[in-house]
N, C-alpha and C. Protein backbone atom coordinates (compact mmCIF):
# COMPACT_ATOMS: atom_id res chain seq x y z
N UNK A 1 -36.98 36.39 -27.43
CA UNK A 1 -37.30 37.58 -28.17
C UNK A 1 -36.13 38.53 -28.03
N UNK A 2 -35.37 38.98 -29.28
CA UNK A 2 -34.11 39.88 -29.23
C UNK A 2 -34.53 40.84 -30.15
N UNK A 3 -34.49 42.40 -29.80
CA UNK A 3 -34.82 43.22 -30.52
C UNK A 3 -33.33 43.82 -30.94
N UNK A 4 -32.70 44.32 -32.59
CA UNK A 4 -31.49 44.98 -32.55
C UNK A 4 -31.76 46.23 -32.09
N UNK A 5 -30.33 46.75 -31.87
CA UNK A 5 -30.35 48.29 -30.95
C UNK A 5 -30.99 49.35 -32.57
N UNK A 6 -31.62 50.38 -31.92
CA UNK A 6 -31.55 51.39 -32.85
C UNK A 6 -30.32 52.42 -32.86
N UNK A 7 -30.21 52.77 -33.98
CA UNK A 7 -28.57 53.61 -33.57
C UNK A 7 -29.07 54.73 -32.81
N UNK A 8 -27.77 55.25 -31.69
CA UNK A 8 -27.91 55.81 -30.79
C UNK A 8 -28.84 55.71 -29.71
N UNK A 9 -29.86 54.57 -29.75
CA UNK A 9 -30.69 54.22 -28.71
C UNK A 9 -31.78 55.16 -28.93
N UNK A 10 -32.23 55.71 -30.06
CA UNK A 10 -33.22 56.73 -30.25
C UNK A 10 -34.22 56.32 -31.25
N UNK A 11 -35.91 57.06 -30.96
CA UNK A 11 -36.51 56.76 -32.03
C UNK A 11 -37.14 55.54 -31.82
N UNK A 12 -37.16 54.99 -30.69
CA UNK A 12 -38.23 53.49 -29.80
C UNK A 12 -38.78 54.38 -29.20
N UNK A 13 -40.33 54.37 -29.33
CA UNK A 13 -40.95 54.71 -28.02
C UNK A 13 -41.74 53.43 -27.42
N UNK A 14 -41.69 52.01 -26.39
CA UNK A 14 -42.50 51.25 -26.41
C UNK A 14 -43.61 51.44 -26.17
N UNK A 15 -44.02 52.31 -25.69
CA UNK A 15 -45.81 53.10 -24.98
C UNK A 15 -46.22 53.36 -26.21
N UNK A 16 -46.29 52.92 -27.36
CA UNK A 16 -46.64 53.14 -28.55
C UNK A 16 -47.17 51.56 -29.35
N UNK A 17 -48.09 51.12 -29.65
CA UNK A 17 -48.31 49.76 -30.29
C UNK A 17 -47.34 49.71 -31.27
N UNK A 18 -46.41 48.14 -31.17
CA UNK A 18 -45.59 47.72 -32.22
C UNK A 18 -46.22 47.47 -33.63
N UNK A 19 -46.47 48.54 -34.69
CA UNK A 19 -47.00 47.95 -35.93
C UNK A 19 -46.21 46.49 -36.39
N UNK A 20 -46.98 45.82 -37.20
CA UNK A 20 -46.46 44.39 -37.82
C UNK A 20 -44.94 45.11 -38.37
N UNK A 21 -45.19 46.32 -39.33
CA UNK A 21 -44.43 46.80 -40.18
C UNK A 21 -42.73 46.87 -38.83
N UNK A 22 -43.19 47.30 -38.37
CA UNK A 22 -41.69 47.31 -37.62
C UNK A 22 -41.24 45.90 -37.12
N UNK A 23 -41.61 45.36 -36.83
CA UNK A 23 -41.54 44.20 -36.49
C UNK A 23 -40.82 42.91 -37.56
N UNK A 24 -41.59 43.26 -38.66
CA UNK A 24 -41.16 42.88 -40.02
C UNK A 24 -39.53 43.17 -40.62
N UNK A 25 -39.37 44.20 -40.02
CA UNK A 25 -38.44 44.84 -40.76
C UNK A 25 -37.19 45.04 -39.81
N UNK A 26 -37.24 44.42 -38.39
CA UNK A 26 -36.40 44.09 -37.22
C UNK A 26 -35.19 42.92 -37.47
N UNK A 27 -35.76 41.93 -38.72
CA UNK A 27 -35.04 40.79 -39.25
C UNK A 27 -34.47 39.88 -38.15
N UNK A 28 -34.70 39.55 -37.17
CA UNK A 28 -33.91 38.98 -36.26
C UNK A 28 -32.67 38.26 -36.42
N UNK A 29 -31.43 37.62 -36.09
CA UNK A 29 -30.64 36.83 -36.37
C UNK A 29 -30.98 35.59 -36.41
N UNK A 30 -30.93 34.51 -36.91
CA UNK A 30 -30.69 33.00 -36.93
C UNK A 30 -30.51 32.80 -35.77
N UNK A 31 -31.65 31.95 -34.55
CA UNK A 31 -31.49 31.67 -33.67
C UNK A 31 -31.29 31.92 -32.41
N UNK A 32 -31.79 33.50 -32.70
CA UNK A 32 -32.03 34.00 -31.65
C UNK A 32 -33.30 34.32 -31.36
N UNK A 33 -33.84 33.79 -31.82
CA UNK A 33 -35.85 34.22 -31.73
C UNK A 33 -35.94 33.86 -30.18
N UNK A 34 -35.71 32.95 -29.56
CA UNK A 34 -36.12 32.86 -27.86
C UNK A 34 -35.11 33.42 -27.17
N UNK A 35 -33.92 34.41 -27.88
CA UNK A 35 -33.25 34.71 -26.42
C UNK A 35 -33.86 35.69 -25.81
N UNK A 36 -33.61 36.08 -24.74
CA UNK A 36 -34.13 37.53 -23.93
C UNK A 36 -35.35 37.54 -23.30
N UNK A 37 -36.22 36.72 -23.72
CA UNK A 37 -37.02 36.12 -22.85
C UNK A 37 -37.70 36.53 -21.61
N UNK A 38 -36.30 36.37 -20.86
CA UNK A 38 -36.28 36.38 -19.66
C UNK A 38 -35.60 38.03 -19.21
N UNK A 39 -35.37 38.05 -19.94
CA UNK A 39 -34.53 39.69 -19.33
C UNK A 39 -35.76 41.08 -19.94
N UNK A 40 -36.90 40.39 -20.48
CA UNK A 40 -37.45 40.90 -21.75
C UNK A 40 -38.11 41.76 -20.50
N UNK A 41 -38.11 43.26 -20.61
CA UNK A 41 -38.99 44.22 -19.27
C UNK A 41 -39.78 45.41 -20.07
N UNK A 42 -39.98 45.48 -21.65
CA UNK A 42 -40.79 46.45 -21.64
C UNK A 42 -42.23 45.99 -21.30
N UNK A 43 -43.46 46.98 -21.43
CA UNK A 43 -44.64 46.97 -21.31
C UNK A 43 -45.12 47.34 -22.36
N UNK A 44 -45.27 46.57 -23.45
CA UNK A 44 -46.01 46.84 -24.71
C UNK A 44 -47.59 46.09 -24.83
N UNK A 45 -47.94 46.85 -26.05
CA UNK A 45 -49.61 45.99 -26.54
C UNK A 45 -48.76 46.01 -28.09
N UNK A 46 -48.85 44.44 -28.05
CA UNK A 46 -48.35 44.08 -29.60
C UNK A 46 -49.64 43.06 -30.56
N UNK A 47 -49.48 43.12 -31.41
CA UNK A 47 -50.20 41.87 -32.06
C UNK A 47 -49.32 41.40 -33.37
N UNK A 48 -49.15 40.30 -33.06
CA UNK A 48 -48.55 38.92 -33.93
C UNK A 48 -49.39 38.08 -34.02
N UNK A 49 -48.92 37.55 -35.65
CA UNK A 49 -49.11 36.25 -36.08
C UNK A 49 -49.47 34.54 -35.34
N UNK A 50 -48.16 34.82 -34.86
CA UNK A 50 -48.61 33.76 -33.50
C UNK A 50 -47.33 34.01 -32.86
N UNK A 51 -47.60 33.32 -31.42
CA UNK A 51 -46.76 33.65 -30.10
C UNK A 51 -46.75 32.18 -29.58
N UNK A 52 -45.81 31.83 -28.96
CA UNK A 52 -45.35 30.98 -28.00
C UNK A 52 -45.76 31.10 -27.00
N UNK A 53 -46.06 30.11 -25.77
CA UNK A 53 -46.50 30.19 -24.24
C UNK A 53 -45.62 31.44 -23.91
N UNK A 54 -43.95 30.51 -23.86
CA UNK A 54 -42.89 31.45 -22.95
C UNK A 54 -43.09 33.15 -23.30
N UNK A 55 -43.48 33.09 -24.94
CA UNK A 55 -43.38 34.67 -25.70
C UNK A 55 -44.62 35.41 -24.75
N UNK A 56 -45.56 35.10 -24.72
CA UNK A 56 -46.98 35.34 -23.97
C UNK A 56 -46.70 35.80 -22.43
N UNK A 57 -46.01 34.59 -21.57
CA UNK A 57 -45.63 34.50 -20.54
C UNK A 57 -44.68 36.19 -20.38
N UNK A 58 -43.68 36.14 -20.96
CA UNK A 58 -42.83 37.67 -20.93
C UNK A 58 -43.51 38.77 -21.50
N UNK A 59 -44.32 38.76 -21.95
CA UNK A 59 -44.96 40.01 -22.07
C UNK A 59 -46.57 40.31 -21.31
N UNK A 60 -46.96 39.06 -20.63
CA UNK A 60 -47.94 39.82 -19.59
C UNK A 60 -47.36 39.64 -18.08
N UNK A 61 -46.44 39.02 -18.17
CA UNK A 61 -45.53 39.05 -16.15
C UNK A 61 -45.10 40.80 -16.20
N UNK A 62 -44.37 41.30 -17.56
CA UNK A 62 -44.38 42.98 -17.57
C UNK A 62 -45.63 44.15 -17.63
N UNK A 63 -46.87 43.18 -17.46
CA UNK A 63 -48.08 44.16 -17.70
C UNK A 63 -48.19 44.41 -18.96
N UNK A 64 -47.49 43.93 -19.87
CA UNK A 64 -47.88 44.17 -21.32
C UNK A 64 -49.32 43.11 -22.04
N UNK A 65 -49.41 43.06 -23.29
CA UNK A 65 -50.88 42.75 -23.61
C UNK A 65 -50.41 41.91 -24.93
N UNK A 66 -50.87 40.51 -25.19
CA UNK A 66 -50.03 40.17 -26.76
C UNK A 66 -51.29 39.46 -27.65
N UNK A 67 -51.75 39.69 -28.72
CA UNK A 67 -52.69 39.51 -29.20
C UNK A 67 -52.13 38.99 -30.75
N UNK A 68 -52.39 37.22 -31.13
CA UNK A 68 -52.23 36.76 -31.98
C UNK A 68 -53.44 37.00 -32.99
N UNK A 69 -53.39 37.54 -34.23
CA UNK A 69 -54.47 37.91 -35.13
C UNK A 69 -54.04 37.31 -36.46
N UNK A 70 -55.04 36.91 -37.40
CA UNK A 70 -54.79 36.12 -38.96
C UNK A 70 -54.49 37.72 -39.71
N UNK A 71 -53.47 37.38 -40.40
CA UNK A 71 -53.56 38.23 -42.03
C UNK A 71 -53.39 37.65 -42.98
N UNK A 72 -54.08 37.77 -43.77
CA UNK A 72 -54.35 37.17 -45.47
C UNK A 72 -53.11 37.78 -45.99
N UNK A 73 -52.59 36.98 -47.29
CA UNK A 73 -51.26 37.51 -48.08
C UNK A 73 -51.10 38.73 -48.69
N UNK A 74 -52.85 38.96 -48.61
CA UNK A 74 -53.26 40.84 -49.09
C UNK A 74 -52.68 41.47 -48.48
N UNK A 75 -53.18 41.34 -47.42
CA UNK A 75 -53.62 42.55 -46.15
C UNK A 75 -52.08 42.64 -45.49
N UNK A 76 -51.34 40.77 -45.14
CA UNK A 76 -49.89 41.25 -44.74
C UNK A 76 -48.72 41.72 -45.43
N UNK A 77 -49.40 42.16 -47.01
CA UNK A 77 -48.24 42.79 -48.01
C UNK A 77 -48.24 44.16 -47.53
N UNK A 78 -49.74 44.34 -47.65
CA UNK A 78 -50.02 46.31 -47.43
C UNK A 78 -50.01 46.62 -46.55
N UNK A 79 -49.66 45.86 -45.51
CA UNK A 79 -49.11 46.50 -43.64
C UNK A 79 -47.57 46.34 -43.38
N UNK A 80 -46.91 45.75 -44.84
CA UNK A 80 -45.24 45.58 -44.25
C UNK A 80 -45.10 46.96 -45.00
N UNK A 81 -45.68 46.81 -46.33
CA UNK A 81 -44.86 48.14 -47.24
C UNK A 81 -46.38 49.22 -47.51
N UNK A 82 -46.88 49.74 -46.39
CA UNK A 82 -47.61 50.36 -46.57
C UNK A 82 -47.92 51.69 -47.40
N UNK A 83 -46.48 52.05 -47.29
CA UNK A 83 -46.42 53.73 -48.44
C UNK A 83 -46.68 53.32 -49.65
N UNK A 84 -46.01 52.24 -50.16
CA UNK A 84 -46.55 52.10 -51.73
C UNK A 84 -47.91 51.81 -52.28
N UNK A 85 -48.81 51.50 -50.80
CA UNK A 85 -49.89 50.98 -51.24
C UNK A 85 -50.65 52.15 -51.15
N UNK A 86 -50.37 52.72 -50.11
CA UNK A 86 -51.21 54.65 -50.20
C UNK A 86 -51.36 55.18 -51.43
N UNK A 87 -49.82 55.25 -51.85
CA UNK A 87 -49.52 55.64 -53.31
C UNK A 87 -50.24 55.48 -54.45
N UNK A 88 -51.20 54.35 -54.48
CA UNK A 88 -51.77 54.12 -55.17
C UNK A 88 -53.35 54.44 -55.05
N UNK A 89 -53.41 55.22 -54.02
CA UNK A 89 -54.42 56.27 -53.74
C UNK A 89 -56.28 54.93 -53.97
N UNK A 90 -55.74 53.48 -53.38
CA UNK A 90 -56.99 52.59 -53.50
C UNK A 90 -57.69 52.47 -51.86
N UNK A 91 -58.34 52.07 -51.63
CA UNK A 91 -59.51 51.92 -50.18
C UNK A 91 -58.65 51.12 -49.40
N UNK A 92 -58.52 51.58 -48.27
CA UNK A 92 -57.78 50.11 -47.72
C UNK A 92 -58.99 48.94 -47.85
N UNK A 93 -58.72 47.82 -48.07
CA UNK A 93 -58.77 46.70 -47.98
C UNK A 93 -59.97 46.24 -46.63
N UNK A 94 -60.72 45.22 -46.67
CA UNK A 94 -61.10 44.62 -45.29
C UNK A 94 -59.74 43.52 -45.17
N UNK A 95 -59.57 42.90 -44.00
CA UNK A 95 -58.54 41.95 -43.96
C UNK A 95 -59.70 40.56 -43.70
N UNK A 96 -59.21 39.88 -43.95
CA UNK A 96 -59.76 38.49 -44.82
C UNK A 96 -59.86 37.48 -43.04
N UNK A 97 -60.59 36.93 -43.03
CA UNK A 97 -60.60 36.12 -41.88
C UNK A 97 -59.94 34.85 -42.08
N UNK A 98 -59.44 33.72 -41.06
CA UNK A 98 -58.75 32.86 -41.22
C UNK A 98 -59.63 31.81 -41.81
N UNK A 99 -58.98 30.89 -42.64
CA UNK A 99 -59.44 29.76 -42.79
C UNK A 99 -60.23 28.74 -41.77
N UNK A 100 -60.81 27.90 -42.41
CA UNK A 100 -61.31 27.32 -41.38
C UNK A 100 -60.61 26.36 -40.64
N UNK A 101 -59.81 25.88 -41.12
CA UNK A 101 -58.67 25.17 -40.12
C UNK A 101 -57.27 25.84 -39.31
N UNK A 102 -57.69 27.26 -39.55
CA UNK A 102 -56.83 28.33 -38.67
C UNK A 102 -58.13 28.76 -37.36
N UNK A 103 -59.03 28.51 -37.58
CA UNK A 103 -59.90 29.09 -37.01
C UNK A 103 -60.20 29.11 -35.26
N UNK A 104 -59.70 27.60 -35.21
CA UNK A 104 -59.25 27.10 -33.57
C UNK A 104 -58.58 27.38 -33.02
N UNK A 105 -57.15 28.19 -33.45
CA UNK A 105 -56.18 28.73 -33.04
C UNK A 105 -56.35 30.12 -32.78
N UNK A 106 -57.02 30.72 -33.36
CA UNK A 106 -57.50 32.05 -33.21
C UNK A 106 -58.63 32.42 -32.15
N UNK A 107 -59.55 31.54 -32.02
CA UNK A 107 -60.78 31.35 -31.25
C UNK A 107 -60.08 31.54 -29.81
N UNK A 108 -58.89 30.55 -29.61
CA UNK A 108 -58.15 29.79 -28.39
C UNK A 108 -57.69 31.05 -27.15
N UNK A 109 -58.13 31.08 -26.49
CA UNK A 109 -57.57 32.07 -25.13
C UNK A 109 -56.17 31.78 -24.92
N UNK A 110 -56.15 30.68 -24.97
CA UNK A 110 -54.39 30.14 -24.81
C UNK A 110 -53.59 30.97 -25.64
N UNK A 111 -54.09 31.26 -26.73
CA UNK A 111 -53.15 31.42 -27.43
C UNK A 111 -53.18 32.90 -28.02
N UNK A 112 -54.00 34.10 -27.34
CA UNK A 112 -54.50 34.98 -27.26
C UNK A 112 -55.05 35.05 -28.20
N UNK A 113 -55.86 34.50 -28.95
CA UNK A 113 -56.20 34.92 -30.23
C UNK A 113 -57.33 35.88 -30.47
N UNK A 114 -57.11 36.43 -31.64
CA UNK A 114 -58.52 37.82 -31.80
C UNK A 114 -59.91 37.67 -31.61
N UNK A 115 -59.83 36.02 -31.82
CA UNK A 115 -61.32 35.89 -31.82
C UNK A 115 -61.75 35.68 -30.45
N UNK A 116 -61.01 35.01 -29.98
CA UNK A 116 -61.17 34.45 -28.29
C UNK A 116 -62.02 35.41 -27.38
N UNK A 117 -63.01 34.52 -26.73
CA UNK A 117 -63.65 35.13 -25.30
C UNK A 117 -63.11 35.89 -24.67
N UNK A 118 -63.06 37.33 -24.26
CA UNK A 118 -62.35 38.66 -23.51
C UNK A 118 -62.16 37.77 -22.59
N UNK A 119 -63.34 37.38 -21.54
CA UNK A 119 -63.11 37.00 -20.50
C UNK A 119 -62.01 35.23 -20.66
N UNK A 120 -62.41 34.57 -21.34
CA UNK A 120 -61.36 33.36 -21.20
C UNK A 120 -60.41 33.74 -21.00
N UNK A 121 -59.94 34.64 -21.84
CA UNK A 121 -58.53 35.79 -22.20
C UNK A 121 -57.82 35.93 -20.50
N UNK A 122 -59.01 36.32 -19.97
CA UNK A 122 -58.35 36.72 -18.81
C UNK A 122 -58.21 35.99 -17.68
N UNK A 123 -58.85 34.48 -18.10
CA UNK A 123 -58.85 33.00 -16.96
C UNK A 123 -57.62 32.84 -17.32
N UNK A 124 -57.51 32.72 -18.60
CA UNK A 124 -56.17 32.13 -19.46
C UNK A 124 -54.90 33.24 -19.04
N UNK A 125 -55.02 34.03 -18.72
CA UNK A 125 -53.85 34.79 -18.50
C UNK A 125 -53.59 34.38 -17.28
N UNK A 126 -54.61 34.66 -16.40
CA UNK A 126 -54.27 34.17 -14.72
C UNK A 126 -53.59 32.26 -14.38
N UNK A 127 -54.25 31.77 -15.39
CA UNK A 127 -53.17 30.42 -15.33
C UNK A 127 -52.29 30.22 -15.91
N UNK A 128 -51.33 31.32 -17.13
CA UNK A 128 -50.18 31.38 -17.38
C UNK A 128 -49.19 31.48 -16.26
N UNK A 129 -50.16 32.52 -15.43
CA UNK A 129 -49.37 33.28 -14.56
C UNK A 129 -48.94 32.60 -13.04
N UNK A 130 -50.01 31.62 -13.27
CA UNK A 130 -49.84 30.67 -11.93
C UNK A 130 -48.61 29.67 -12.43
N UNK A 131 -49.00 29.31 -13.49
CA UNK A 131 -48.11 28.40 -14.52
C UNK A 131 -46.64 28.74 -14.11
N UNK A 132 -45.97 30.23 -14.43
CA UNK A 132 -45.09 30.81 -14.49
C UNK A 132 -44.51 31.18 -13.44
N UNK A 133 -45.18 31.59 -12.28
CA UNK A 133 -44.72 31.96 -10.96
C UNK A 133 -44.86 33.64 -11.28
N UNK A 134 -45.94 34.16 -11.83
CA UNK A 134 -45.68 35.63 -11.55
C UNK A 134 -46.88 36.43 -11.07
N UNK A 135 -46.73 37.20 -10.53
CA UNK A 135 -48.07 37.75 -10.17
C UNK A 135 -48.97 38.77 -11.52
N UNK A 136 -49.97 38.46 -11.72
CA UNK A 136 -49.81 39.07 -13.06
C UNK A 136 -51.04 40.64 -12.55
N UNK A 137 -50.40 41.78 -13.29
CA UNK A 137 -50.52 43.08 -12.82
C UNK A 137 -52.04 43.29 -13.29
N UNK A 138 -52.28 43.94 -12.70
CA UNK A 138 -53.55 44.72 -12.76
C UNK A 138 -53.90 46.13 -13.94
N UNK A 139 -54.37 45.37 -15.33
CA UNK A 139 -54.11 46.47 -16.34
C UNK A 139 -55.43 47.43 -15.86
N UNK A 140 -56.21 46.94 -15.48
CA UNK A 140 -57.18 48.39 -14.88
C UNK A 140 -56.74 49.31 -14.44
N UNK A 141 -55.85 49.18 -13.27
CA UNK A 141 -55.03 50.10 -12.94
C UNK A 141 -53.66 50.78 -12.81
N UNK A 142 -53.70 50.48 -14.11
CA UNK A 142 -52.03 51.06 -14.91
C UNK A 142 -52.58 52.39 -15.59
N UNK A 143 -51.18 52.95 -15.28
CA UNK A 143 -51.82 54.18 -15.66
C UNK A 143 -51.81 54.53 -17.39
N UNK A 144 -50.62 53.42 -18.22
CA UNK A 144 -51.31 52.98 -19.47
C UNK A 144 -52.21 51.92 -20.05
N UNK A 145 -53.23 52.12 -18.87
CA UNK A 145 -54.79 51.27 -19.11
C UNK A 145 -55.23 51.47 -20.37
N UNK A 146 -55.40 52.68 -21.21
CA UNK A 146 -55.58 53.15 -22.88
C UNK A 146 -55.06 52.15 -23.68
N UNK A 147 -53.83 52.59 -23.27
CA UNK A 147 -53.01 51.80 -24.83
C UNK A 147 -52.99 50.44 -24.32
N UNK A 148 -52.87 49.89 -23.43
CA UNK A 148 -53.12 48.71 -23.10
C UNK A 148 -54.12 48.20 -23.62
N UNK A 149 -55.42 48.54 -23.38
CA UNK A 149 -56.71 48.12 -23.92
C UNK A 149 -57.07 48.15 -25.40
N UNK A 150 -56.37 49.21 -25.87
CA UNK A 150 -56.70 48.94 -27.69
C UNK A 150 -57.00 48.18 -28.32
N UNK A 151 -57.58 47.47 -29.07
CA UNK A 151 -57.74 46.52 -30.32
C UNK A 151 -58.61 46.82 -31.20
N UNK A 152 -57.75 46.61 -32.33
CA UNK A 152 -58.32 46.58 -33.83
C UNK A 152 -59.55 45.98 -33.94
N UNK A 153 -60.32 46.42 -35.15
CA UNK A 153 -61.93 45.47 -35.23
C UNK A 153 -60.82 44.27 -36.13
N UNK A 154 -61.70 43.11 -36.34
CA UNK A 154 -60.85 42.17 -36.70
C UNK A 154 -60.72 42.05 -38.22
N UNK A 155 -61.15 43.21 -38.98
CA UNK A 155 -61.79 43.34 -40.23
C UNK A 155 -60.55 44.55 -40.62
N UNK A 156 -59.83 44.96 -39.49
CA UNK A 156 -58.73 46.21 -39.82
C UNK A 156 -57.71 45.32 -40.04
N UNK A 157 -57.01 46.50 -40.86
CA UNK A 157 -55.44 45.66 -41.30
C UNK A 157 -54.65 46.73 -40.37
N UNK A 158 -54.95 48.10 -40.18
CA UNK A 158 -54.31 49.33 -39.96
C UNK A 158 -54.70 50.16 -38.27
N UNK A 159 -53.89 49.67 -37.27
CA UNK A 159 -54.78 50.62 -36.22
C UNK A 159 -54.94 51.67 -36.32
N UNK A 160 -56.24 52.42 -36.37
CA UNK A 160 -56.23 53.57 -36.51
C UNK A 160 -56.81 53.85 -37.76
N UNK A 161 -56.73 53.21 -38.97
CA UNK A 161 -57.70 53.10 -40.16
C UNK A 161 -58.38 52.11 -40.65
N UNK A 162 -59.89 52.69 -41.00
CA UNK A 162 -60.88 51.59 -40.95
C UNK A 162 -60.78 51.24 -42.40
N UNK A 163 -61.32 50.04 -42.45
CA UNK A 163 -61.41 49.89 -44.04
C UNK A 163 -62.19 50.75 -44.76
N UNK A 164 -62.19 50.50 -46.25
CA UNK A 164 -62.64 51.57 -46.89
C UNK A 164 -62.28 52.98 -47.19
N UNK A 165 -61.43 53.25 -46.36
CA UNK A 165 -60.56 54.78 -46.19
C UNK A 165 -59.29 54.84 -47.27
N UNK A 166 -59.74 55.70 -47.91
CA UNK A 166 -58.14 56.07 -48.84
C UNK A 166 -57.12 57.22 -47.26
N UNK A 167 -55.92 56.73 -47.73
CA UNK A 167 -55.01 57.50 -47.53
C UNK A 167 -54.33 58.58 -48.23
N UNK A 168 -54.69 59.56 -48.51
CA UNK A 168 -53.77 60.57 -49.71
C UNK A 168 -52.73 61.37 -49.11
N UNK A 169 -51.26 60.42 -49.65
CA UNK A 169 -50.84 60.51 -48.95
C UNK A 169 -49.51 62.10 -49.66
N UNK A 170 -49.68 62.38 -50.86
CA UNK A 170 -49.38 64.18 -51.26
C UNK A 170 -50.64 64.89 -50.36
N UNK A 171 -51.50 65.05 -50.31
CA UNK A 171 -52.77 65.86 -49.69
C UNK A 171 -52.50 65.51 -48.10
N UNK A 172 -51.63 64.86 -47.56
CA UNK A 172 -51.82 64.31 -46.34
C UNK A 172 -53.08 64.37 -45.80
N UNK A 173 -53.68 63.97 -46.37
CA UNK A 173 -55.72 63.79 -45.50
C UNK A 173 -55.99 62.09 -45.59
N UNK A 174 -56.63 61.79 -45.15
CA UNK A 174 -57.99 60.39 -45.35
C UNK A 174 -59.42 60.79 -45.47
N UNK A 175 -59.56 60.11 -46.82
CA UNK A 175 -60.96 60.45 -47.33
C UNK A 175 -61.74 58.88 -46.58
N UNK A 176 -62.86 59.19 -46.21
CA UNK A 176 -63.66 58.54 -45.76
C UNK A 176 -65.04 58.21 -46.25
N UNK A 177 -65.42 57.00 -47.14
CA UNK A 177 -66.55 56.96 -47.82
C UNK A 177 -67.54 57.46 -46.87
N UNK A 178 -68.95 58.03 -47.46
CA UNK A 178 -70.30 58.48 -47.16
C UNK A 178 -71.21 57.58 -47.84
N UNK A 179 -70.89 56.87 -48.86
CA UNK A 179 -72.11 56.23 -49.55
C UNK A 179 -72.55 55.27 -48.80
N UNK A 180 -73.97 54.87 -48.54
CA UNK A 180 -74.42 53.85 -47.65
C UNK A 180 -74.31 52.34 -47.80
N UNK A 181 -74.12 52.11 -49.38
CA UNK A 181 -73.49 50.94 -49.76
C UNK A 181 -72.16 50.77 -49.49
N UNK A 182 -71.42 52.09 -49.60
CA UNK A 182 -70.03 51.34 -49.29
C UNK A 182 -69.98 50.78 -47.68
N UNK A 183 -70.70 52.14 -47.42
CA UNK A 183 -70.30 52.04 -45.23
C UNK A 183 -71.03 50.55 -44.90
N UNK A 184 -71.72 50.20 -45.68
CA UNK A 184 -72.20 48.75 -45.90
C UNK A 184 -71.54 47.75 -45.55
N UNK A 185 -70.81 47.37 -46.93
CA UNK A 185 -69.59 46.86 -47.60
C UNK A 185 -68.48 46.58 -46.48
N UNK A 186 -68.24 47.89 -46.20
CA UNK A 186 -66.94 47.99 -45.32
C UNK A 186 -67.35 47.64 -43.84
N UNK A 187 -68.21 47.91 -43.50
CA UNK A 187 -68.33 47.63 -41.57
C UNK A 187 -68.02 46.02 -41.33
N UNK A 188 -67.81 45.73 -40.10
CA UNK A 188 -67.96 44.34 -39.92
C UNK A 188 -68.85 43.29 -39.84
């Protein structure tokens, strides 16, 4: 995992969840997707597509948190280029669940996936960690236990906005349906 520098080293905060959108837009070089790995020391809560053991392995030996989740071709258009989709002043979206032959991979503790047992999650972390040789930290008692713990309902495309919510984004507000059919519609 190689992140490029931002100019002047400004404008990263990692104590902040990595949206897809940045991530997206990081472009990596050709062949460098596994370097750094090992030198890799922030403490983030990220969620990707999918992750590798080793990728998994470097981000919970740092106390960080990595959570593989499905997005439909909808939902991962309007989370890379999200302003244009505001713009168009429509509901966000529910995000679409995986297929059924994605469905095992997602379920899988191994592989952190959204759907997976909390607790497997956390057998499965402790035998990465035996796996790996690291002692793996105690997110209860970190003092970014919060952002650590976050997760999206699995029905969000947006942390922080639920489906059904316009963004207006001249008015800078979010309108939030009231009708009982929609709040229907939209919950999980």
């Amino acid at each position: 995992m190689s992140f490029p520098k931002t100019p002047g080293g400004k404008g990263f905060d990692v104590l902040q969840n990595l949206p897809r959108i940045t991530l997206a837009n990081l472009r990596p070089e050709p062949g460098s997707r596994k370097l750094g790995a090992d030198i890799f020391a922030a403490k983030i809560n990220i969620e990707v597509q999918r992750a590798s053991e080793g990728v998994i392995a470097a981000i919970e030996r740092n106390g960080g948190v990595i959570t593989t989740s499905f997005y439909d071709p909808i939902s991962l258009g309007i989370l890379i280029k999200p302003v244009p989709f505001f713009l168009r002043g429509q509901p966000i979206p529910k995000r679409m669940l995986p297929g059924e032959d994605m469905v095992p991979y997602y379920r899988n503790a191994e592989n952190r996936g959204y759907l997976a047992d909390p607790e497997k999650i956390h057998q499965a972390r402790l035998a990465l960690a035996q796996k790996y040789g690291y002692v793996l930290p105690d997110l209860s008692k970190d003092e970014l236990f919060h952002m650590l713990s976050m997760r999206k309902d699995v029905r969000q495309i947006f942390f922080g906005l639920c489906p059904g919510w316009v963004v207006n984004m001249p008015e800078k507000k979010i309108l939030k349906p009231t009708d009982e059919k929609l709040l229907k519609y939209y919950s999980s």
